[in-house]
Protein backbone atom coordinates (compact mmCIF):
# COMPACT_ATOMS: atom_id res chain seq x y z
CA UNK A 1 81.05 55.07 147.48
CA UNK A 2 81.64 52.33 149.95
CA UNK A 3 85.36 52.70 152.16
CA UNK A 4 86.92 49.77 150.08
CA UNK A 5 85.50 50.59 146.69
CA UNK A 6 87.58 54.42 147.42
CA UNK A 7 90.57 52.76 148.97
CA UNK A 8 90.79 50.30 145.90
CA UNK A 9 90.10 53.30 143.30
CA UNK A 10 92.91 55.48 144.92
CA UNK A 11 95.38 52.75 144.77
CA UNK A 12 94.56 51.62 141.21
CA UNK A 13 94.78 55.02 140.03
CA UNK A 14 97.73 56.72 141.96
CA UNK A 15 99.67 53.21 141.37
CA UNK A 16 99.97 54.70 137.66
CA UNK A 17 101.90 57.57 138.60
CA UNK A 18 105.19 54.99 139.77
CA UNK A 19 108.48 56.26 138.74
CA UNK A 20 110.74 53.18 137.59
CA UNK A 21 114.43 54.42 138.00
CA UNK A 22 117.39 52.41 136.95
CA UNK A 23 120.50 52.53 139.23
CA UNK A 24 123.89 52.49 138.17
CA UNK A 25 124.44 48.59 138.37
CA UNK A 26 124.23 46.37 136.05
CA UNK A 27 121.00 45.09 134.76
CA UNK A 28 119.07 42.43 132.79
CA UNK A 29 116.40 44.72 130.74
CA UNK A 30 113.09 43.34 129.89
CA UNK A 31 112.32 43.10 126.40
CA UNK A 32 108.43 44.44 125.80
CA UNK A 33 106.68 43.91 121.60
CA UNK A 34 102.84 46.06 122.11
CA UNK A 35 100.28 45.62 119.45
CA UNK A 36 97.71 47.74 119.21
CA UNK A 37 96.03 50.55 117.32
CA UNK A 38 98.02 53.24 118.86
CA UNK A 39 101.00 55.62 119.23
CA UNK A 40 103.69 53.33 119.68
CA UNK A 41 106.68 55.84 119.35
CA UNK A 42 104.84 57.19 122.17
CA UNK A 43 104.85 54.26 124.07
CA UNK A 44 108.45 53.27 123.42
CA UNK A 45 109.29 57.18 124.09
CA UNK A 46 108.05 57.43 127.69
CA UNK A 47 108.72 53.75 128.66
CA UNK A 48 112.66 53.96 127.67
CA UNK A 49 113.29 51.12 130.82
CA UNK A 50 112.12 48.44 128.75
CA UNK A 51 113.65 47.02 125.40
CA UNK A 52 110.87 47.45 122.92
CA UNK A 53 110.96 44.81 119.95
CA UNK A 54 109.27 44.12 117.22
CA UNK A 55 109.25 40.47 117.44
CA UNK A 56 106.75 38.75 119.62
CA UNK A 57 108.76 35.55 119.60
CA UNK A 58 111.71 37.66 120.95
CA UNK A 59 109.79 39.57 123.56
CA UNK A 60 109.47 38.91 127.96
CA UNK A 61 106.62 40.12 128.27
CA UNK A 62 104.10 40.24 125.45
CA UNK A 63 101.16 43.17 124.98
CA UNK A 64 97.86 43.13 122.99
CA UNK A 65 95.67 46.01 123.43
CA UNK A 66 92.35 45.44 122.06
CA UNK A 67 89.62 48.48 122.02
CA UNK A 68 86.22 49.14 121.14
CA UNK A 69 83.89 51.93 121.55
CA UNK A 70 81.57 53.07 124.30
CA UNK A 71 77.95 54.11 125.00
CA UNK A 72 79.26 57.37 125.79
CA UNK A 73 81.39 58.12 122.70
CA UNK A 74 84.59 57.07 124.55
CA UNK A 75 86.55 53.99 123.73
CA UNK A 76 87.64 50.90 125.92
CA UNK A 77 91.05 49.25 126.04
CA UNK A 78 91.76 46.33 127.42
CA UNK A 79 95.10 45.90 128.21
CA UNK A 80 96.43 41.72 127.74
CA UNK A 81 99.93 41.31 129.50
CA UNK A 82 101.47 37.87 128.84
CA UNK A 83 105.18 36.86 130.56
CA UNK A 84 107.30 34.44 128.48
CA UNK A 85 110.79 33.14 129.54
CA UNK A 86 111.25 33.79 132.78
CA UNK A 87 108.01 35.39 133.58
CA UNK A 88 105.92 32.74 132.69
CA UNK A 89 102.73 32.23 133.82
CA UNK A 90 102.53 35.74 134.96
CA UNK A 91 99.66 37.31 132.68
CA UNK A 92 97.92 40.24 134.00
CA UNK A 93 94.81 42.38 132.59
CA UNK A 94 94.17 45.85 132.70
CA UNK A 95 91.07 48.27 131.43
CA UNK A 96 91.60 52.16 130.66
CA UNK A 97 88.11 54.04 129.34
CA UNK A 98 88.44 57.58 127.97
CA UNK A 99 85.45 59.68 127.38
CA UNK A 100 84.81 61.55 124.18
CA UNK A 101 86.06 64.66 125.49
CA UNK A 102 89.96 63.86 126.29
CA UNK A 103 91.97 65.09 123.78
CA UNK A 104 94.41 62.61 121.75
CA UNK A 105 97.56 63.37 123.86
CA UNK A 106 95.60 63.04 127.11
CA UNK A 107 93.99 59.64 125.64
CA UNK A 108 97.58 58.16 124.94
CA UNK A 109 99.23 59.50 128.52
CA UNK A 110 96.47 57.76 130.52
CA UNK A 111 97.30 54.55 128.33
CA UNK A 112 101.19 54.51 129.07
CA UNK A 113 100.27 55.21 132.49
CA UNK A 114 98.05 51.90 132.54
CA UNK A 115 100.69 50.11 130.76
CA UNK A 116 103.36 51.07 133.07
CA UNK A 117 100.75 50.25 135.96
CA UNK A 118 100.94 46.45 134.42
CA UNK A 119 104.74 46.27 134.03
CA UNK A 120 104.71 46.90 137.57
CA UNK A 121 104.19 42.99 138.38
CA UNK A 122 106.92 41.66 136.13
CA UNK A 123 109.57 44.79 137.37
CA UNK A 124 109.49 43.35 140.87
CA UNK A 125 110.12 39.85 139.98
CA UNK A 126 113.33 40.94 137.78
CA UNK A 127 116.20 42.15 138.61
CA UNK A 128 115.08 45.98 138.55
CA UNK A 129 113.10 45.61 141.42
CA UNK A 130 115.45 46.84 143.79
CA UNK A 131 115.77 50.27 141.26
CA UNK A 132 112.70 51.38 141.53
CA UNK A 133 110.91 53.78 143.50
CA UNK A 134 107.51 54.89 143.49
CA UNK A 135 104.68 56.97 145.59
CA UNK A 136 100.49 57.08 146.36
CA UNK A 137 99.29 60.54 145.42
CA UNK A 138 96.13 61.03 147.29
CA UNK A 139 93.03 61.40 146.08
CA UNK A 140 91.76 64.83 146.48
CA UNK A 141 87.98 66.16 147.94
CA UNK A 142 87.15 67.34 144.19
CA UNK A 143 87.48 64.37 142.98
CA UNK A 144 85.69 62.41 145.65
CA UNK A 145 82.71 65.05 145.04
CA UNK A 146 82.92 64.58 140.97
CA UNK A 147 83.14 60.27 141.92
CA UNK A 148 79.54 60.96 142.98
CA UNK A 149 77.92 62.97 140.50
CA UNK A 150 74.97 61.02 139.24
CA UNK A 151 74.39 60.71 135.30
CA UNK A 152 71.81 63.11 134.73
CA UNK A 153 70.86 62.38 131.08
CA UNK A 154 69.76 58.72 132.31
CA UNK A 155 72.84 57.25 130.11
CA UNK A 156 71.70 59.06 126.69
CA UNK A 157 74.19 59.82 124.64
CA UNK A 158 73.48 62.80 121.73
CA UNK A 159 75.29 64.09 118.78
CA UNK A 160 74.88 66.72 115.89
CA UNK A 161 77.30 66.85 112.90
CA UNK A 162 76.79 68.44 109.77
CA UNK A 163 80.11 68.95 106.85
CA UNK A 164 79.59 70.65 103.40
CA UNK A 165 81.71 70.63 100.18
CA UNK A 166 81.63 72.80 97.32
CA UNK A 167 83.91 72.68 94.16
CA UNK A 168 84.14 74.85 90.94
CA UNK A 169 85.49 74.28 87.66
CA UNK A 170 85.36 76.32 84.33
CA UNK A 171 82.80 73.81 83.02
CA UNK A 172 81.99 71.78 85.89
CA UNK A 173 80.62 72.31 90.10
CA UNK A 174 79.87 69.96 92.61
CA UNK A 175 78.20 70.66 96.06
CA UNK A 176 77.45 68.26 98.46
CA UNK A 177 76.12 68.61 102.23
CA UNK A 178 74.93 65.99 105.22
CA UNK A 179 73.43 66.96 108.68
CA UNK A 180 71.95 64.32 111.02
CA UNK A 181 71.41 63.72 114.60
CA UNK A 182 72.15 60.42 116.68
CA UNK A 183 71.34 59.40 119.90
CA UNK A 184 72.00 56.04 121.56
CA UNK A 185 71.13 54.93 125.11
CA UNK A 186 73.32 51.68 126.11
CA UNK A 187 72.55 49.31 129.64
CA UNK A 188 73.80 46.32 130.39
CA UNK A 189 70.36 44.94 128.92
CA UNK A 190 69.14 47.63 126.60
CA UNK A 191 70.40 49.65 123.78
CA UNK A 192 68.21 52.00 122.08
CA UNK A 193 69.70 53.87 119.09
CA UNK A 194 68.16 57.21 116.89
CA UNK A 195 69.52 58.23 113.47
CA UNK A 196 68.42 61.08 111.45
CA UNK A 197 70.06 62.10 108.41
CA UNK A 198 69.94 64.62 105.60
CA UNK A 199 72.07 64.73 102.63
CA UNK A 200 71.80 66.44 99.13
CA UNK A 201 74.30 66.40 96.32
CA UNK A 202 74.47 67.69 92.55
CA UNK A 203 76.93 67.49 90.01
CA UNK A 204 77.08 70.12 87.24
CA UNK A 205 79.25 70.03 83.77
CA UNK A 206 78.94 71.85 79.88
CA UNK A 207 80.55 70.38 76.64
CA UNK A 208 79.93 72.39 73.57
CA UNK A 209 77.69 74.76 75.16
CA UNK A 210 75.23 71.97 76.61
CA UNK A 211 74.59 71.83 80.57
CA UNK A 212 74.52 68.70 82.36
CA UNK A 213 73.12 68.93 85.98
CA UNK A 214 72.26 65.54 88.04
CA UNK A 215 70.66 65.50 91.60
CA UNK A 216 70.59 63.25 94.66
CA UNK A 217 68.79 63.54 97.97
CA UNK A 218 68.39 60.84 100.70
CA UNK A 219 66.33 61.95 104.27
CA UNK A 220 66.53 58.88 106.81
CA UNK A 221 65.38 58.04 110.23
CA UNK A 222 65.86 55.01 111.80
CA UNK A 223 65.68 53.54 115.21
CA UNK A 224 66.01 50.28 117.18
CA UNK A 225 65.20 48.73 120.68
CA UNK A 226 67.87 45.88 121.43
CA UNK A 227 67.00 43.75 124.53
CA UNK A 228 70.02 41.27 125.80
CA UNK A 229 68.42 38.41 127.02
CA UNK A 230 71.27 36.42 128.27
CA UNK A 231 75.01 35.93 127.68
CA UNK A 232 74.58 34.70 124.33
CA UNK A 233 70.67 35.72 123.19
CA UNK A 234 69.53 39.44 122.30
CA UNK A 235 66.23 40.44 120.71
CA UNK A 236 65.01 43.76 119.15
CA UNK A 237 63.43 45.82 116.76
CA UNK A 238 64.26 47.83 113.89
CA UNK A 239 62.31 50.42 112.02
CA UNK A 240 62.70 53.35 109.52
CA UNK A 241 61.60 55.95 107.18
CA UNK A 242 63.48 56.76 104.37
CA UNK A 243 63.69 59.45 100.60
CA UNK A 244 65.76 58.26 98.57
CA UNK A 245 66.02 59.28 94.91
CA UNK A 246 69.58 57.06 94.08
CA UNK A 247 67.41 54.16 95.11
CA UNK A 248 63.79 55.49 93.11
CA UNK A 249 61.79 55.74 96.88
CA UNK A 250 59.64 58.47 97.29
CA UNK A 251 58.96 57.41 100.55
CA UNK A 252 59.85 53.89 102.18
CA UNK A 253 58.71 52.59 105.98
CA UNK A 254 60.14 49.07 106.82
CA UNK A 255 59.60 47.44 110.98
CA UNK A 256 61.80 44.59 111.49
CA UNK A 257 61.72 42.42 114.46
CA UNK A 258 65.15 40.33 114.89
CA UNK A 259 66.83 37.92 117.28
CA UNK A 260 70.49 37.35 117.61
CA UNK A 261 73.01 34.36 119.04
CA UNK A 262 76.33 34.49 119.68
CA UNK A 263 78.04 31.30 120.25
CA UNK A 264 80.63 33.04 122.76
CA UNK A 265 79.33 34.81 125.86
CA UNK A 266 79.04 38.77 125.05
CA UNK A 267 81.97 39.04 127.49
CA UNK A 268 84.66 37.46 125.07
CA UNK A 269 83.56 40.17 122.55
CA UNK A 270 86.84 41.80 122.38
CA UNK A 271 88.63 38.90 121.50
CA UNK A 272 85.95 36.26 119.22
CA UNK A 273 82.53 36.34 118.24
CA UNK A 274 80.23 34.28 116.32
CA UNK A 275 77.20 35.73 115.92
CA UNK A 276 73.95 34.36 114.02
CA UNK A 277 71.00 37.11 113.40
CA UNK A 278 67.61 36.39 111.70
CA UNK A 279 65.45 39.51 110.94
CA UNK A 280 62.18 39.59 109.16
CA UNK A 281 60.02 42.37 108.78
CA UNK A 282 57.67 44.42 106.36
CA UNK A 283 58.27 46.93 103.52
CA UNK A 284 55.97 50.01 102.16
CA UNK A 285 57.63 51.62 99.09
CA UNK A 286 56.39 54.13 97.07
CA UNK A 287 58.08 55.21 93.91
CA UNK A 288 59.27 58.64 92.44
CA UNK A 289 59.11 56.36 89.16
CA UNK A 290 56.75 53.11 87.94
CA UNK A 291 59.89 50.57 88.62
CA UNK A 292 60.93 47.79 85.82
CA UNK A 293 58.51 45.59 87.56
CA UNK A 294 55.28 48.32 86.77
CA UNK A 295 54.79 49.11 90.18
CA UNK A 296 53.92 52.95 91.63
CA UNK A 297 54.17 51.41 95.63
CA UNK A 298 53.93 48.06 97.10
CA UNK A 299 53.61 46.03 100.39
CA UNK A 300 56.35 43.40 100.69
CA UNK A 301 57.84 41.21 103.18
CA UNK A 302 61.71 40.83 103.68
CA UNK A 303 63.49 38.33 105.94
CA UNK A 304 67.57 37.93 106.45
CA UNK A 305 69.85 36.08 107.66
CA UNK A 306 73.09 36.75 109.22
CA UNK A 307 76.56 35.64 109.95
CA UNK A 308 79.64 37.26 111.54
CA UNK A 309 82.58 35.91 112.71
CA UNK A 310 85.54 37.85 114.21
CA UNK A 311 88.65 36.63 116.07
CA UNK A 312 91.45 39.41 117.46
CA UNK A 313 94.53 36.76 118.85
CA UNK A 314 98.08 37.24 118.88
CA UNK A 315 98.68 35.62 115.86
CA UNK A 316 96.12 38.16 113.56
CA UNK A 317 92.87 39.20 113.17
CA UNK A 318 89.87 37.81 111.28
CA UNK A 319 86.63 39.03 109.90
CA UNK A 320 84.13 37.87 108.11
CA UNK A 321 80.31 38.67 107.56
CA UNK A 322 77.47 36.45 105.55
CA UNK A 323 73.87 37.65 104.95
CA UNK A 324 71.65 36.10 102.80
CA UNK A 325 68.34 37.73 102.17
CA UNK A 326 65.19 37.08 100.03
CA UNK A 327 61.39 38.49 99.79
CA UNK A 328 58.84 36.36 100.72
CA UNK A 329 56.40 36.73 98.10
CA UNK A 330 59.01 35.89 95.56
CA UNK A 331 62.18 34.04 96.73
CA UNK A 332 64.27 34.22 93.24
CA UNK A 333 64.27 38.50 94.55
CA UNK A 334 67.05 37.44 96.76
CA UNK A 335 71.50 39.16 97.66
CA UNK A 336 73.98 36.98 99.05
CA UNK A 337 76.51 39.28 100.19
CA UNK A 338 80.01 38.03 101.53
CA UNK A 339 83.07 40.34 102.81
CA UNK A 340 85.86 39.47 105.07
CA UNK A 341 89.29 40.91 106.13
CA UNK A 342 92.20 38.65 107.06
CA UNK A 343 95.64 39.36 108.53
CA UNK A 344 97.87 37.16 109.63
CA UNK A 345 101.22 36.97 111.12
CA UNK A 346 102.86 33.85 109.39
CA UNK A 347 106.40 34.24 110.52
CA UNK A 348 108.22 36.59 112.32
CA UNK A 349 108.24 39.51 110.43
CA UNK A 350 106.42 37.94 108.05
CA UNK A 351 102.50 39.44 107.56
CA UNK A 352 99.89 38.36 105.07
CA UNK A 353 96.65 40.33 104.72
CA UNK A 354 93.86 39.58 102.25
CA UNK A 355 90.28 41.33 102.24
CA UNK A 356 87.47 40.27 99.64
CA UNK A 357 83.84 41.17 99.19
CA UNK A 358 81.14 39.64 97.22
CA UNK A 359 77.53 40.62 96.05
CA UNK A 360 75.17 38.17 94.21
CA UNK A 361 71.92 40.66 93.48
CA UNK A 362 68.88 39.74 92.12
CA UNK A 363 66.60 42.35 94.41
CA UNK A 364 66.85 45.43 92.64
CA UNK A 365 63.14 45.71 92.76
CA UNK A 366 62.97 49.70 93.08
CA UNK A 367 64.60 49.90 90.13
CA UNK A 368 62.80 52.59 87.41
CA UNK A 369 61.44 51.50 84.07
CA UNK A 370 63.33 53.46 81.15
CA UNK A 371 67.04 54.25 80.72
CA UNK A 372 68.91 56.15 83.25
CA UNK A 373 70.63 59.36 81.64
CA UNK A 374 74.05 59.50 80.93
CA UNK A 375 74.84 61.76 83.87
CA UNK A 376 73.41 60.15 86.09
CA UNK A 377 75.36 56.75 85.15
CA UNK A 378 78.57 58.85 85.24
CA UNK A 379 78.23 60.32 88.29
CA UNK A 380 76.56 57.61 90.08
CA UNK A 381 73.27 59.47 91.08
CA UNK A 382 71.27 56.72 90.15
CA UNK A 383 71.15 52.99 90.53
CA UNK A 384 71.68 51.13 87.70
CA UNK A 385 70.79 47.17 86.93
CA UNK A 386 73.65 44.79 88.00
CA UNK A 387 73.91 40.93 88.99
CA UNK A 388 76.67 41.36 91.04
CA UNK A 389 79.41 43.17 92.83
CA UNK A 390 83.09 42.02 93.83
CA UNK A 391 86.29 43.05 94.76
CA UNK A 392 89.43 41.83 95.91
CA UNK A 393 92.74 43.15 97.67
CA UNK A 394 95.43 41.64 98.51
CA UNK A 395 98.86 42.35 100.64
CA UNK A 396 102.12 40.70 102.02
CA UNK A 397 104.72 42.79 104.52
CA UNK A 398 107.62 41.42 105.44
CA UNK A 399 110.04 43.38 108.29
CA UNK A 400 113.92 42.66 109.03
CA UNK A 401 116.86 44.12 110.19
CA UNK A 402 117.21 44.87 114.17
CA UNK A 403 114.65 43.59 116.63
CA UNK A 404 116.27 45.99 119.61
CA UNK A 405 115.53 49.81 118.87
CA UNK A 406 114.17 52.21 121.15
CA UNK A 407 115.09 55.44 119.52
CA UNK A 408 112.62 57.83 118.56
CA UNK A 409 113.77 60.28 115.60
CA UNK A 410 110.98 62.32 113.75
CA UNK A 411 113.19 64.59 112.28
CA UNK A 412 112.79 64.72 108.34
């Protein structure tokens, strides 16, 4: 590590370990409103110098914390300071990474030290500067050493999970278990991902001394190459193996090349994206049973396309996501599917949130000749014929009462 690069790390780190203490004078306090997906009472608990509200329009200094996750199973925050009143223009940004082996209250210390390390720039320009006091801790020689250990697993990241479930009644059991295995490699150009994955489950009930039993298995693999090609343009390939008896395959390979645009550069991702994908690829299916169409396997050709759109801004967040897909040998065998999430703060306290998704299906081509058993219907162990799938929630919060409160009770 170069002499600057370490001088620069031990001041960005030890900076986070500053003390702000209040004299006895009087003071104007600096009011602070946070968003983000975290412990807040935390936040308000060990940064008690600051008046925390819960009113953006009513705040000094406004924070958004946006995170996302990491090649390495971490997660990524980045840290948007904004001054209003009489900090304006004074807007400051901040990263903190955790790795996936911190533990929660280790994950949310490292963040208030972060966002104290931010507050630092608007404490010195108010009139608490001359209160506080703070001090470099120096960098010790384990930590230099453990600065240069090299990556030995070449950025691959690897995971095994498996969960079971079993339940008994008088005249019904259900059991259900998954294993699988992932591994993902991420670059700043590639990202290769693995997925294996093995689940069975079977339902069991008697009425009037007749037995019931349904099945389902599914057995996966799949696997992609993603290549970023510039700022905006990525390419790649996807492919997979799959047994799945909810869906009638026996056994089902598909290999789909795709290309993908997003209108911002990759950089903004954290705060918009608009992103266009177009995949095409082939199909080989073969059926546990002859499908509606009279077919034991087939050879088909699938091609989709692919719209996302996602902004994360002080006043809300918005989702959505459009795919429209068809087979090429037939293009009436098409899905159009639709689902977005929308909240927005309107005014003040004042919060609207709607989420909707929509499927138009007319693809169901593994679908099995004959009637599907009652059972199976109940329990949903087997696909059944449908032209289309919606649903629809909607939600409106609105908060009052005192913007100023920084006491934390958990009692009961």
């Amino acid at each position: 590590m170069a002499y600057t690069d370490r001088v620069r790390k031990i001041i960005f780190h030890t900076l986070a370990y500053l003390v702000p203490l209040l004299g006895t004078s009087q003071v104007n306090s600096i009011s602070l409103y946070t968003e983000c997906s975290c412990d807040r009472n935390f936040i308000r608990q060990e940064i008690p110098y600051v008046d925390h509200v819960r009113d953006q329009a009513l705040a000094d200094i406004q924070l958004f914390i946006f995170d996302i996750g990491m090649a390495n199973g971490g997660r990524s925050y980045t840290l948007n300071f904004t001054g209003k009143n009489q900090f304006d223009p004074i807007n400051t940004e901040l990263v903190y990474e955790t790795t996936p082996n911190m533990t929660k209250d280790e994950i949310r210390q490292g963040l208030v030290r972060k966002i104290e390390l931010g507050l630092l720039g608007y404490l010195v320009h108010s009139d608490m500067a001359d209160s506080i006091a703070f001090e470099i801790q120096q960098q010790t020689e384990k930590e230099d050493i453990a600065n240069e250990i090299q990556d030995v697993w070449g950025n691959w990241i690897f995971e095994v999970y498996g969960k079971g479930r079993f339940e008994k009644e008088t005249s019904r059991s259900n059991f259900y278990y998954e294993v699988g295995f992932e591994g993902d490699k991420v670059t700043e150009n590639w990202r290769i991902r693995t997925d294996l994955e093995l689940n069975q489950s079977g339902s069991m009930f008697k009425r009037d001394g007749d037995e019931f039993k349904s099945e389902r298995e599914k057995y996966a693999f799949q696997g992609s190459i993603v290549r970023s090609v510039s700022n905006h343009w990525s390419t790649g390939v996807f492919s997979g193996v799959k047994h799945d008896t909810y869906n009638n395959q026996d056994f089902s390979f598909n290999v789909r090349p795709a290309i993908e645009y997003n209108i911002f550069p990759y950089s903004e991702v954290l705060r918009r994206e608009i992103t266009f994908a177009y995949r095409i690829g082939y199909i080989r299916n073969s059926y546990l049973e002859t499908t509606i169409f009279g077919k034991e396997q087939e050879n088909l050709f699938n091609q989709s396309l692919d719209m996302e759109i996602r902004f994360r801004q002080p006043w809300g967040d918005i989702s959505a996501n459009l795919e429209a897909s068809a087979f090429l040998h037939d293009f009436t065998r098409n899905r159009l599917e639709f689902d977005s999430n929308i909240s927005v703060r309107v005014y003040k306290g004042l919060a609207v949130r709607l989420s909707t998704n929509l499927e138009l299906i007319r693809d169901q081509l593994t679908l099995p000749a004959g009637d599907a058993s009652i059972e199976d219907v109940l329990l949903k162990q087997r696909q059944i014929a449908t032209d289309f799938e919606t649903g629809f929630a909607v939600g409106v919060s609105y908060t009052f009462g005192a913007a100023f409160n920084n006491i934390i009770n958990t009692r009961l």
